[in-house]
Protein backbone atom coordinates (compact mmCIF):
# COMPACT_ATOMS: atom_id res chain seq x y z
CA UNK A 1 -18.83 -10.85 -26.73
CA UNK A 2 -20.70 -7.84 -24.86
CA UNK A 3 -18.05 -5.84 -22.84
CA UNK A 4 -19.08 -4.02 -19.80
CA UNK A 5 -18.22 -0.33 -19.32
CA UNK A 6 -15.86 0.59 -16.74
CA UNK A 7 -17.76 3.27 -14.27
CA UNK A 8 -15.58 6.32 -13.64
CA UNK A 9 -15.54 8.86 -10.10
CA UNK A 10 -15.76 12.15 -11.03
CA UNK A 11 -12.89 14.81 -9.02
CA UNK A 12 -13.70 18.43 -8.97
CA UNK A 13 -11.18 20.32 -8.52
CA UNK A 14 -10.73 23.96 -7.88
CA UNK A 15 -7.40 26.50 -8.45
CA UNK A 16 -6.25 29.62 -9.35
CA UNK A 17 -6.05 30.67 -12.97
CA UNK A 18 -2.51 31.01 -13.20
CA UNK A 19 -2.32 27.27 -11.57
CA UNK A 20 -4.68 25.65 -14.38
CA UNK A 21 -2.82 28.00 -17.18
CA UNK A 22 0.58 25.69 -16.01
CA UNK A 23 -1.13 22.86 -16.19
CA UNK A 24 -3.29 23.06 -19.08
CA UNK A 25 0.31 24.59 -21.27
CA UNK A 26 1.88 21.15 -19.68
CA UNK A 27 -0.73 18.92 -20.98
CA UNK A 28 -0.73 20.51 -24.48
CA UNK A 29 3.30 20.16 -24.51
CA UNK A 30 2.73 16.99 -23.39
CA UNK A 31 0.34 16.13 -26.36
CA UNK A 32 -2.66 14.87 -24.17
CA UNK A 33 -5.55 16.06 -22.47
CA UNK A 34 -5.70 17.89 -19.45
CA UNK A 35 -7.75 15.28 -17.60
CA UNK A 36 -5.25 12.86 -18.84
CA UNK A 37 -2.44 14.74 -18.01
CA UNK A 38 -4.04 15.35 -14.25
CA UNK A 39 -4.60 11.63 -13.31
CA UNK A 40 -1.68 10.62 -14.60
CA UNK A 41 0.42 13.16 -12.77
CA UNK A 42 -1.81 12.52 -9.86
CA UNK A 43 -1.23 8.42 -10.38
CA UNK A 44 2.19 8.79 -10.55
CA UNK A 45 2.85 11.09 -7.40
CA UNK A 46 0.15 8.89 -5.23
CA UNK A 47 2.51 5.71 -6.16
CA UNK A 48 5.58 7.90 -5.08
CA UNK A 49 4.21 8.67 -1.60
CA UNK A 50 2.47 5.33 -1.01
CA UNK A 51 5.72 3.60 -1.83
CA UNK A 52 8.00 5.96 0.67
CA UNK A 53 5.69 5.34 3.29
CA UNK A 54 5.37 1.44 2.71
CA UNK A 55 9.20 0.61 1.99
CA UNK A 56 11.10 -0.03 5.16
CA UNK A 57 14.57 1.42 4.83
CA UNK A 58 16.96 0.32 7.22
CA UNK A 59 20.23 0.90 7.63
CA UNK A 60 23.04 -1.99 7.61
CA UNK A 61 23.31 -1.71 11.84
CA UNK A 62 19.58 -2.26 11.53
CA UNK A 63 19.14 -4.80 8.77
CA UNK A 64 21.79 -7.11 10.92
CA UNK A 65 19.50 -6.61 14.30
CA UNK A 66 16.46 -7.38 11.40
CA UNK A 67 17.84 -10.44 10.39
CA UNK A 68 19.36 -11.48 14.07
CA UNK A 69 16.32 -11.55 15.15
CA UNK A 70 14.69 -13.79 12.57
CA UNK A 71 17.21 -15.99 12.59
CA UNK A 72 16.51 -16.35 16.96
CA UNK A 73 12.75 -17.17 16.45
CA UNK A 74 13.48 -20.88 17.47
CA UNK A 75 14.11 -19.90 21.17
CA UNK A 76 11.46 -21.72 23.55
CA UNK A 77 8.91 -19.42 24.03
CA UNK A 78 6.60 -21.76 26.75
CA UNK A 79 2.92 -18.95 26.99
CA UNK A 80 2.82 -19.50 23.43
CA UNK A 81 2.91 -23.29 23.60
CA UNK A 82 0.93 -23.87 26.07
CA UNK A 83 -1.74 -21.16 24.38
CA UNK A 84 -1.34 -23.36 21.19
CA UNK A 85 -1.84 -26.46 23.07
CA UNK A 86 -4.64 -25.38 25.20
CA UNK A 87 -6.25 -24.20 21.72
CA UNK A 88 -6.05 -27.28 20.33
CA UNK A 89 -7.50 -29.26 22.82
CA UNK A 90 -10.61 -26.74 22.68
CA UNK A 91 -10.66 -27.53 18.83
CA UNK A 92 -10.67 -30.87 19.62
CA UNK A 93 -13.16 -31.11 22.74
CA UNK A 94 -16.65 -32.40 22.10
CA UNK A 95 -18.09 -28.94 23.37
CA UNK A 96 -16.09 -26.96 20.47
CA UNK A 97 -18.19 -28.38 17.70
């Protein structure tokens, strides 16, 4: 079985030297290389920020007035019945196909 190679993006990246002697001390403490040691700190902190800003926190006032207002979606709500109706007649006409 032939497996493909997975292409890789190259990042350049450019710092002070104090900055890379932290991080390059880091890696070897952390036993890997200093690529590996910069994606993986980068992976991890990227999954931090995109799950803060992708998590809805609300608080319990505002998880009740959440979950009121799911519970209330069965209300009559006539514009959108008569846009679904009018839709399906067009789906339906002759001149729609």
């Amino acid at each position: 079985m032939t497996t493909l190679a997975q292409p890789y993006e190259r990042i350049d990246l450019r710092t002070s030297p104090a900055i890379k002697e932290l991080i390059v001390r880091a890696a070897a403490t952390a036993g890997v290389s200093l690529s590996a040691f910069l994606i993986a700190s980068a992976q991890e902190r990227a999954k931090q920020i995109l799950a803060e800003s992708e998590t809805l926190s609300l608080s319990p006032r505002d998880w009740d007035a959440f979950f009121s207002a799911l519970d209330n979606t069965d209300k009559p709500r006539p514009k959108l019945e008569t846009a679904a109706a009018d839709y399906l007649a067009w789906r339906n006409s002759p001149s729609a196909r």
